[in-house]
N, C-alpha and C. Protein backbone atom coordinates (compact mmCIF):
# COMPACT_ATOMS: atom_id res chain seq x y z
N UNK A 1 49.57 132.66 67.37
CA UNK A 1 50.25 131.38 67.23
C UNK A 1 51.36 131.24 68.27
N UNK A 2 52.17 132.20 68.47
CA UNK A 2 53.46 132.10 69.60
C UNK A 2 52.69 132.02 70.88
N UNK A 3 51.72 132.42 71.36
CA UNK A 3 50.47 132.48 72.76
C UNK A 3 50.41 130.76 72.73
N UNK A 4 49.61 130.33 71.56
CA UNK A 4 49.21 129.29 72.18
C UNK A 4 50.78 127.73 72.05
N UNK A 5 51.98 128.34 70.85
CA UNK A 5 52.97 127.22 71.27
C UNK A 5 53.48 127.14 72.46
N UNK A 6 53.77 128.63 73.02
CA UNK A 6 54.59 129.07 74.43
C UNK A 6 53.96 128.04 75.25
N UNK A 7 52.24 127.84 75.45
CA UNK A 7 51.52 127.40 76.47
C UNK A 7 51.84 125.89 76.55
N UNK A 8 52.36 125.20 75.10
CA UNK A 8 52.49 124.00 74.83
C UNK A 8 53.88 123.51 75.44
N UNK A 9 55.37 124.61 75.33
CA UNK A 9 56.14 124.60 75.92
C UNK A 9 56.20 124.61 77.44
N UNK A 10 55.58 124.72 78.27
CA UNK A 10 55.40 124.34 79.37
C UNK A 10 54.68 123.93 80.07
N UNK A 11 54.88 122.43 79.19
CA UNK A 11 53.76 121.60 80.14
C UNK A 11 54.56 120.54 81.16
N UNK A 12 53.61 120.39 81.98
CA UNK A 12 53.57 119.74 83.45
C UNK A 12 53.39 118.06 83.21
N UNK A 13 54.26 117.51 83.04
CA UNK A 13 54.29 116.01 82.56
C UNK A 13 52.94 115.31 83.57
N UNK A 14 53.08 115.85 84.77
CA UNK A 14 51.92 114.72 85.87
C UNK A 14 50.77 115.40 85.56
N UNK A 15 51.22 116.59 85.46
CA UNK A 15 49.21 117.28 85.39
C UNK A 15 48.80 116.95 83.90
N UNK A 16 49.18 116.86 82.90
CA UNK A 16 48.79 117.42 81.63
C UNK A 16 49.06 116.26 80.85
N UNK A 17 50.07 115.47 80.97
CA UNK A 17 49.75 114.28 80.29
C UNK A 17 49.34 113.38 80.22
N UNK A 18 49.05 112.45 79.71
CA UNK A 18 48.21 111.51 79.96
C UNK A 18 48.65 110.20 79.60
N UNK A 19 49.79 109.93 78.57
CA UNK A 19 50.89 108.46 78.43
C UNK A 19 52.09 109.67 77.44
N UNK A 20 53.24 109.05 77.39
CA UNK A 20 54.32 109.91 76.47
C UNK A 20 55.28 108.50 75.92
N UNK A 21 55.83 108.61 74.79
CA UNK A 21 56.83 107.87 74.10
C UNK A 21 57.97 108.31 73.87
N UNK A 22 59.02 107.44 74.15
CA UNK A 22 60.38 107.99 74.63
C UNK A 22 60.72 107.40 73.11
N UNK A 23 61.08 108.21 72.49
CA UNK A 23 62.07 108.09 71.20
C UNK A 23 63.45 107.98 71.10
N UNK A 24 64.41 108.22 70.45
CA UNK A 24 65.84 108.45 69.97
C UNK A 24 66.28 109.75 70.07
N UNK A 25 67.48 109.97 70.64
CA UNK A 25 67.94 111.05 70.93
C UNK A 25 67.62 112.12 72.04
N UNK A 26 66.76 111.60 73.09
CA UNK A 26 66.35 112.27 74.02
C UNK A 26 64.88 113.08 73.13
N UNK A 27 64.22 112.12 72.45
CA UNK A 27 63.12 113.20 71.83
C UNK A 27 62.11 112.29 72.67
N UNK A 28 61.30 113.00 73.28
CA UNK A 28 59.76 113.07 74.24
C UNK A 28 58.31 113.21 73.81
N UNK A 29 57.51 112.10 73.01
CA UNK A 29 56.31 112.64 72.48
C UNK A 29 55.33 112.33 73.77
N UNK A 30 54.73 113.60 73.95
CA UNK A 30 53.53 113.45 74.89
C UNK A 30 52.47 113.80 74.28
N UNK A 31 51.34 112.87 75.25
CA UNK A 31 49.94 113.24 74.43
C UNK A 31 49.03 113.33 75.53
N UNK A 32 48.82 114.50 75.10
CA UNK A 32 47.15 115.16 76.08
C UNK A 32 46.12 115.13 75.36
N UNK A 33 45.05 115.49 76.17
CA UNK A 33 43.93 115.26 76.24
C UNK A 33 43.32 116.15 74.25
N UNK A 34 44.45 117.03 74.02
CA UNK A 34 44.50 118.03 72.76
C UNK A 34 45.39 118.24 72.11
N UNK A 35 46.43 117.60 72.70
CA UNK A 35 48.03 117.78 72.00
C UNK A 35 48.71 116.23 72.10
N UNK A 36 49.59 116.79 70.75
CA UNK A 36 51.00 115.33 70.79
C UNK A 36 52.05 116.38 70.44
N UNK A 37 52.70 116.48 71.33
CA UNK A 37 54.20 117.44 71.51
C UNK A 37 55.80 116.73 71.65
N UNK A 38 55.96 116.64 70.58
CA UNK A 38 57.67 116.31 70.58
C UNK A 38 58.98 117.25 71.60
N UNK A 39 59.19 116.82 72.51
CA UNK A 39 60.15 117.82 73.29
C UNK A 39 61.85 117.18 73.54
N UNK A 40 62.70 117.90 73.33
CA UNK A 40 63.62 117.27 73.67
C UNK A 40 64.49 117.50 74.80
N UNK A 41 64.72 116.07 75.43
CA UNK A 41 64.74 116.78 77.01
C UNK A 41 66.25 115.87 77.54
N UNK A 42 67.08 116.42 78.28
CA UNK A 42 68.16 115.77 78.78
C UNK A 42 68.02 114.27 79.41
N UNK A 43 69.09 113.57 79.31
CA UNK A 43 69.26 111.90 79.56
C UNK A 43 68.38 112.28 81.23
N UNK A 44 68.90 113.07 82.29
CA UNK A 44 68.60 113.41 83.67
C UNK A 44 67.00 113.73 83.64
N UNK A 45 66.20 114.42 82.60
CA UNK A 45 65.38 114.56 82.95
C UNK A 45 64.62 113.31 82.39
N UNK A 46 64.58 112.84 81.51
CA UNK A 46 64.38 111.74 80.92
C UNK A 46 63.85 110.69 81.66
N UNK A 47 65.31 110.52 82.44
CA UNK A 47 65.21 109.09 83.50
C UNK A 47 64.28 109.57 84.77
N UNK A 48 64.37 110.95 84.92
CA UNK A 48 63.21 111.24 85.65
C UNK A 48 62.12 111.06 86.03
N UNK A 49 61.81 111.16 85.01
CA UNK A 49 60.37 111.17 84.19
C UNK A 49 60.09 109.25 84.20
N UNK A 50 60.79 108.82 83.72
CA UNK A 50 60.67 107.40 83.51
C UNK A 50 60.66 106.86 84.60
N UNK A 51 61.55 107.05 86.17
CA UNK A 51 61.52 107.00 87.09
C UNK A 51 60.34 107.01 87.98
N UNK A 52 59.26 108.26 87.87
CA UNK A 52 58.47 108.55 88.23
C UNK A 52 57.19 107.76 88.91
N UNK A 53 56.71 107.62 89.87
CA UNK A 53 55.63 106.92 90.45
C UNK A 53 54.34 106.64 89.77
N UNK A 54 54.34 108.17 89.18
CA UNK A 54 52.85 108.10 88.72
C UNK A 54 52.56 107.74 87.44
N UNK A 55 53.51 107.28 86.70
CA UNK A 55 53.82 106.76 85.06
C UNK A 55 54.51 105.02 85.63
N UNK A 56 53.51 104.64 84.40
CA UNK A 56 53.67 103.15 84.54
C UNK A 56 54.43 102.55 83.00
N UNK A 57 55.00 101.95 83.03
CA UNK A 57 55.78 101.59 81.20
C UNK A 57 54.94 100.17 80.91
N UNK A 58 54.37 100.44 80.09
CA UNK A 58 53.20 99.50 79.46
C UNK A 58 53.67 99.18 77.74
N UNK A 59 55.06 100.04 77.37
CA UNK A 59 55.46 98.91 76.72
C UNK A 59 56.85 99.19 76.15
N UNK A 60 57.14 99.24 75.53
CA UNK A 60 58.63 99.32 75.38
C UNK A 60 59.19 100.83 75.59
N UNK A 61 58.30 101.66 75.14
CA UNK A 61 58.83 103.29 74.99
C UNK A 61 57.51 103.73 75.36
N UNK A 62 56.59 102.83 76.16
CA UNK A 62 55.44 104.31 76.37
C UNK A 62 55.06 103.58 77.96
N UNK A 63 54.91 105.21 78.47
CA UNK A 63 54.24 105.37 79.52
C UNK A 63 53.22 106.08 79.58
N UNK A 64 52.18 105.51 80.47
CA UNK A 64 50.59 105.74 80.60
C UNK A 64 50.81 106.93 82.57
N UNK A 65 50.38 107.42 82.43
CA UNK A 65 50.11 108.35 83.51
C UNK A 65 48.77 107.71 84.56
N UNK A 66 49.10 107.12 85.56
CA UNK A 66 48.04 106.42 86.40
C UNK A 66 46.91 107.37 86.58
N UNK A 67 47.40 108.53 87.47
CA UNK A 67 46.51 109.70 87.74
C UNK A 67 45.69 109.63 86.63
N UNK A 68 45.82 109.60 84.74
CA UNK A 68 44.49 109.83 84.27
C UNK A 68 43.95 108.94 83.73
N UNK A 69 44.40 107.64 83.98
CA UNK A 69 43.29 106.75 83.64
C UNK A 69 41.84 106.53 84.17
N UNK A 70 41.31 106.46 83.14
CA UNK A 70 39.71 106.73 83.46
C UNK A 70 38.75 105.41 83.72
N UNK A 71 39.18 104.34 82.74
CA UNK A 71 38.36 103.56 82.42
C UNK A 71 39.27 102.24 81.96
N UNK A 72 39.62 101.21 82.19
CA UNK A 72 40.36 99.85 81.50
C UNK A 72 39.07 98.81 80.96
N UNK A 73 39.31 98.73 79.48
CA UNK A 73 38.41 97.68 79.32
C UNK A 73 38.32 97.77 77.75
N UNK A 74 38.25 95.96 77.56
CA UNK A 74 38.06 95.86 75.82
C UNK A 74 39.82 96.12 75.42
N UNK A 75 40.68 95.48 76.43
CA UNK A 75 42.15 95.53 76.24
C UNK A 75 43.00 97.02 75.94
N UNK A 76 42.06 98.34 76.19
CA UNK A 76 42.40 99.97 76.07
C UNK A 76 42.38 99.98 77.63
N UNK A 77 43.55 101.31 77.55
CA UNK A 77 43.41 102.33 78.62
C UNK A 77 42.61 103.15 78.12
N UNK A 78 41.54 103.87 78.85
CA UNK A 78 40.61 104.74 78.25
C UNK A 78 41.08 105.95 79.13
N UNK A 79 41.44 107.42 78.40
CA UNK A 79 41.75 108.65 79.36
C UNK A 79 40.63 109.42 78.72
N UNK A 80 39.33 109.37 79.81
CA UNK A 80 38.05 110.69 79.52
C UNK A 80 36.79 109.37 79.29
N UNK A 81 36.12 109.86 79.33
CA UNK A 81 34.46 109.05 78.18
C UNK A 81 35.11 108.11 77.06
N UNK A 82 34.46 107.01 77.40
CA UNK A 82 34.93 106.11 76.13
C UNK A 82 34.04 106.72 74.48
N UNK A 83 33.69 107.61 74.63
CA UNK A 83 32.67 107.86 73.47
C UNK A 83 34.48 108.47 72.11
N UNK A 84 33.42 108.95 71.09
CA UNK A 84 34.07 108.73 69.83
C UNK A 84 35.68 109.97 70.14
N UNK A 85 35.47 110.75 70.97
CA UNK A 85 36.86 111.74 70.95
C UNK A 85 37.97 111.42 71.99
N UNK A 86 38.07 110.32 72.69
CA UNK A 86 38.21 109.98 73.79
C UNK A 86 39.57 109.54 73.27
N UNK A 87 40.96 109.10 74.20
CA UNK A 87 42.24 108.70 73.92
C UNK A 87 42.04 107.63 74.51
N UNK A 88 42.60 106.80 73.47
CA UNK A 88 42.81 104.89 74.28
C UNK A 88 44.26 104.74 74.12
N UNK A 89 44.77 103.55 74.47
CA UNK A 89 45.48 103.31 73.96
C UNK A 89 46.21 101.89 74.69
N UNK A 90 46.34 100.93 73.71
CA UNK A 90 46.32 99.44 73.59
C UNK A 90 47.01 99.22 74.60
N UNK A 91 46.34 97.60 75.52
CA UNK A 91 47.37 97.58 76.40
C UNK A 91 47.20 96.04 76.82
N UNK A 92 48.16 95.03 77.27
CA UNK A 92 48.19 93.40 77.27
C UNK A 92 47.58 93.43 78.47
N UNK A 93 46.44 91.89 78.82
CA UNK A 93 45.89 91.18 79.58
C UNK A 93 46.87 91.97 81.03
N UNK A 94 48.40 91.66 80.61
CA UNK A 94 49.24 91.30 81.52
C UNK A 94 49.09 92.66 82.28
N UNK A 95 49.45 93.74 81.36
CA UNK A 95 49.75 94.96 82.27
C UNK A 95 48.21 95.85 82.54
N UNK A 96 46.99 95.27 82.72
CA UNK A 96 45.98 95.70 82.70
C UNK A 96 45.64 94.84 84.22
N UNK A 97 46.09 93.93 84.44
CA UNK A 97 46.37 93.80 85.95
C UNK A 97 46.96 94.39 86.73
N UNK A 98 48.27 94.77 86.38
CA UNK A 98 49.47 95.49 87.19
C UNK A 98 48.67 96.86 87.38
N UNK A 99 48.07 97.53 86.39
CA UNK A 99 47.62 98.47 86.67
C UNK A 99 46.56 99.09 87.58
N UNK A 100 45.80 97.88 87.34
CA UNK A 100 44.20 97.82 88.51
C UNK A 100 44.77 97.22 89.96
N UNK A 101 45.58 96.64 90.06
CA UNK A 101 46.30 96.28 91.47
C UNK A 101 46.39 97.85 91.75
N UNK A 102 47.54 98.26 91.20
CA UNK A 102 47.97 99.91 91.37
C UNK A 102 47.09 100.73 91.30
N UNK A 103 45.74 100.87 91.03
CA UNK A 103 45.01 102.06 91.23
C UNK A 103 44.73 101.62 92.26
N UNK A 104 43.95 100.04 92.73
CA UNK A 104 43.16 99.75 93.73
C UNK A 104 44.23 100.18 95.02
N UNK A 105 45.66 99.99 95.23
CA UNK A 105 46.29 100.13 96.03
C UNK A 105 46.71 101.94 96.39
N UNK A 106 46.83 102.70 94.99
CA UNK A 106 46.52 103.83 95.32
C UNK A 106 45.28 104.46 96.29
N UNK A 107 44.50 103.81 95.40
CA UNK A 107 42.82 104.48 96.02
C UNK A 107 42.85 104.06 97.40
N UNK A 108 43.10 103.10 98.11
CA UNK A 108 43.54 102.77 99.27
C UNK A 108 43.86 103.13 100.40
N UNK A 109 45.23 103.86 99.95
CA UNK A 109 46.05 104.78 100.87
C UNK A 109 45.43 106.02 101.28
N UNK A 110 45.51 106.02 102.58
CA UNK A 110 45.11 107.60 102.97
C UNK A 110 45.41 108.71 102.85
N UNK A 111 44.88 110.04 102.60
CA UNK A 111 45.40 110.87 101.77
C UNK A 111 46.46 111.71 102.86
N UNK A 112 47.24 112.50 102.68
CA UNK A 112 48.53 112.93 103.58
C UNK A 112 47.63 114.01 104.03
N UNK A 113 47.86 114.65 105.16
CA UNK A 113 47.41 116.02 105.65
C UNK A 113 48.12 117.18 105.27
């Protein structure tokens, strides 16, 4: 049991998550592809994180991770196979544009050497 919480304690917000909800008190729920982990993390890292390029705020307290969106459609972000184990999670007309601008403009850019 301490093997696999330790592994949960250090996770990599860009690699490993996939959207997170900013709560009260500096509390951090992220959700992967196998986990929803409550962390509590300083105002600095916080705004960090919120700051961040690759996280988009899709609604009041949650951010979606661009890197793993898989699939937009039927008003979900889809992260993996839309089939029955798959993570969605609800998202407006409005910011389902902003987002496909932003991948299309990611995918775009040439990759750095």
């Amino acid at each position: 049991m301490d093997v696999a919480m330790s592994r949960y304690e250090v996770i990599e917000p860009k690699r490993d998550t996939l959207y997170f909800r900013v709560g009260s008190h500096g509390l951090i729920s992220f959700h992967g592809r196998n986990y929803n982990i409550k962390k509590r993390m300083s105002s600095e890292q916080r705004n960090e994180l919120m700051r961040d390029a690759d996280f988009l705020r899709v609604g009041s307290d949650c951010y979606v991770n661009l890197n793993k969106i898989s699939t937009i459609a039927d008003d979900y972000l889809y992260f993996g196979d839309q089939g029955a184990g798959c993570k969605r999670l609800p998202v407006s007309k409005r910011k389902q544009q902003i987002i496909r601008q932003l991948l299309r403009e990611r995918s775009s850019r040439p990759l750095p050497l």
